[in-house]
C-alpha atoms as a PDB file:
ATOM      1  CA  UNK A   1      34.786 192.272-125.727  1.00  0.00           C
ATOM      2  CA  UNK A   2      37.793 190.424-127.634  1.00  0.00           C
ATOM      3  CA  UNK A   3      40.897 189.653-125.991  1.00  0.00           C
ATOM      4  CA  UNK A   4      43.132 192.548-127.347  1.00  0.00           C
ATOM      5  CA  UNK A   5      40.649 194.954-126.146  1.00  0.00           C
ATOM      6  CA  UNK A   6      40.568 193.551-122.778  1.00  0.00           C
ATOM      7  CA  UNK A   7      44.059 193.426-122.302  1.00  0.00           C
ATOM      8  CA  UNK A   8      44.454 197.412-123.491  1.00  0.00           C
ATOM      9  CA  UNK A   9      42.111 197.966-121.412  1.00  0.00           C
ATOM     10  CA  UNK A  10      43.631 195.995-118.551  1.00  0.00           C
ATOM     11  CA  UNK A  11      47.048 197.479-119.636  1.00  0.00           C
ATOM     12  CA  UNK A  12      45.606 201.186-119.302  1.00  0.00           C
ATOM     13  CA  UNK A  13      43.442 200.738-116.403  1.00  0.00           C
ATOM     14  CA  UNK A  14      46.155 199.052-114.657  1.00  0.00           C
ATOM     15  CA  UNK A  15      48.907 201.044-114.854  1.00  0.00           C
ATOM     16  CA  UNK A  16      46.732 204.648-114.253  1.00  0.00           C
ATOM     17  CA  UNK A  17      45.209 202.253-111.114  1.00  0.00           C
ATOM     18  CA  UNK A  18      49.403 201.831-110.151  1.00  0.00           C
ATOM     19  CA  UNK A  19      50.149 205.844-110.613  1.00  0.00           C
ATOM     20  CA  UNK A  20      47.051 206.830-108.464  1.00  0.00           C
ATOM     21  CA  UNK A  21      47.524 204.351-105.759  1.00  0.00           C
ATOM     22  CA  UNK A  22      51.258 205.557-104.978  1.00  0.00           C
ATOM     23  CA  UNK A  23      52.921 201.818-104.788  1.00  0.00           C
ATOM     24  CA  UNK A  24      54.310 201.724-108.473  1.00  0.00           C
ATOM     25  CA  UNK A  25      53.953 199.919-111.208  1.00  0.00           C
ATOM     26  CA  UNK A  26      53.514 195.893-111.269  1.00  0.00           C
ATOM     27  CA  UNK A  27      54.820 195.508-114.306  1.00  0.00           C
ATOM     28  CA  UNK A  28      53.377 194.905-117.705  1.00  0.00           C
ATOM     29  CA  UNK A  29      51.965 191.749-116.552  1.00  0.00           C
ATOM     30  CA  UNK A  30      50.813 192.723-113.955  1.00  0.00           C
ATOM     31  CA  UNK A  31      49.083 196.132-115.053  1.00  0.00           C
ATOM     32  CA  UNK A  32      47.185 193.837-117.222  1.00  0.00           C
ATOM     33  CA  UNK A  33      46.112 191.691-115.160  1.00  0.00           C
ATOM     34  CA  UNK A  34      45.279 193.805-112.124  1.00  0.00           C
ATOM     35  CA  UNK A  35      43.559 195.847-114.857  1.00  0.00           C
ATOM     36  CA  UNK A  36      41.386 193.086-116.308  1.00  0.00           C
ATOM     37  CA  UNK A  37      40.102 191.825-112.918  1.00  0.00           C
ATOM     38  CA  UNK A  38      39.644 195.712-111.969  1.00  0.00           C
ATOM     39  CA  UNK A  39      37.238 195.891-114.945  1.00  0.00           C
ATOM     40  CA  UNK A  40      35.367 192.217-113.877  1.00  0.00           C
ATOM     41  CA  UNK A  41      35.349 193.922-110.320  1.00  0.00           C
ATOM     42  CA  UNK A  42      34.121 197.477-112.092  1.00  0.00           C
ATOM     43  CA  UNK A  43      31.284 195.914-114.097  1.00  0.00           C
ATOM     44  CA  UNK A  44      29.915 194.062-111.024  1.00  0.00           C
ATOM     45  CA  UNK A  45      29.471 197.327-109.011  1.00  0.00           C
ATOM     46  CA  UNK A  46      28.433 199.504-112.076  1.00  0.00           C
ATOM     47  CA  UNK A  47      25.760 196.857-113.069  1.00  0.00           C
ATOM     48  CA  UNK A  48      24.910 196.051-109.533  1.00  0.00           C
ATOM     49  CA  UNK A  49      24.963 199.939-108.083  1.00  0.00           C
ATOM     50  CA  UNK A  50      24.704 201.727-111.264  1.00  0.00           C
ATOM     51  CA  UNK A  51      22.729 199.949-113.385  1.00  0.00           C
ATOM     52  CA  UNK A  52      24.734 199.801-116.122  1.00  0.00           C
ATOM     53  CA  UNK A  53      24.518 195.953-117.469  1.00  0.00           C
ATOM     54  CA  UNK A  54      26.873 196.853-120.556  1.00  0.00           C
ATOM     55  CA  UNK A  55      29.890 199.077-118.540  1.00  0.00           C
ATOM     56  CA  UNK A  56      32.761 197.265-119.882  1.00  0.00           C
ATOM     57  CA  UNK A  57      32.088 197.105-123.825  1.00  0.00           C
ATOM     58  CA  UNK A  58      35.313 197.628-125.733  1.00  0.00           C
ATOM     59  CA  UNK A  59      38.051 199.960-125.810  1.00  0.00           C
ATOM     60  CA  UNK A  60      36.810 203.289-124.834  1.00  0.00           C
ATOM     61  CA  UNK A  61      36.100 205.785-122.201  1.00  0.00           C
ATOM     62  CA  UNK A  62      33.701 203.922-119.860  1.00  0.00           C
ATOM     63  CA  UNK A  63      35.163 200.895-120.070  1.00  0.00           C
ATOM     64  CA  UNK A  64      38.674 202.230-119.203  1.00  0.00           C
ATOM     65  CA  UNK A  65      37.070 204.235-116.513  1.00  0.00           C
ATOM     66  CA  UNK A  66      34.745 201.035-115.313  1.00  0.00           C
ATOM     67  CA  UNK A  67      37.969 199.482-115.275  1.00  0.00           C
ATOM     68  CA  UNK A  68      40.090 202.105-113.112  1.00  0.00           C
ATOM     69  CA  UNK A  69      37.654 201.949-110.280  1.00  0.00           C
ATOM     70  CA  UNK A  70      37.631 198.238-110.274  1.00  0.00           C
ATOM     71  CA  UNK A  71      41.407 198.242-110.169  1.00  0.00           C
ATOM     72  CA  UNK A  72      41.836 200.567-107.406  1.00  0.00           C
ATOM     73  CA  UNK A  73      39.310 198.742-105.091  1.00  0.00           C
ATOM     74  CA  UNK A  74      41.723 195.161-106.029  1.00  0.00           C
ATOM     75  CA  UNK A  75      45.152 197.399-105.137  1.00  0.00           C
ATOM     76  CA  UNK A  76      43.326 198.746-102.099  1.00  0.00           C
ATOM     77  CA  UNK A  77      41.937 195.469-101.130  1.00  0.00           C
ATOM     78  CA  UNK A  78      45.490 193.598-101.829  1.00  0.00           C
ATOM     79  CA  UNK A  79      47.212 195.712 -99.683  1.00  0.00           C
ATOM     80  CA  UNK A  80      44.717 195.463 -97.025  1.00  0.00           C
ATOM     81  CA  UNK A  81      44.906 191.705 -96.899  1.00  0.00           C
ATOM     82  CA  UNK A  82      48.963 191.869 -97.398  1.00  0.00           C
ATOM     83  CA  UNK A  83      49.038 194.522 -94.740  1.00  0.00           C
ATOM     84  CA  UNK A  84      51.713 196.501 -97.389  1.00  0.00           C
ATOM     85  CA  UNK A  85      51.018 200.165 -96.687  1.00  0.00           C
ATOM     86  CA  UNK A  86      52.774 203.057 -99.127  1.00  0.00           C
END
């Protein structure tokens, strides 16, 4: 996957990750990133649990929703460690 589509993806994942987890947005910046690393985190567990070697391929449904779980597990987990509750 090239770097535009992993930062639309990011971007995307990120900021519907933000909505659904209630604390508000991080930013552009930070949408992207927490929506990149969701998608590393995603494609772990979907290749892991799943079986799904290829979950993150580009820009399109599976990836982005790959990339949404991943990125609610890191918001859920960085709160948890921050001990920020919303």
């Amino acid at each position: 996957m090239g770097l535009l589509a992993w930062l639309v993806v990011g971007l995307i994942a990120g900021w519907l990750a933000s909505q659904v987890m209630r604390g508000g947005s991080y930013g552009l910046i930070g949408d992207i990133i927490v929506g990149a690393v969701g998608a590393v985190i995603g494609g772990f567990l979907a290749a892991n649990l799943l079986n799904m070697p290829d979950a993150v391929t580009g820009i399109n449904v599976t990836s982005i929703l790959v990339a949404f779980v991943g990125a609610v597990i890191l918001i859920a987990i960085l709160r948890l460690v921050s001990g920020r509750r919303r």
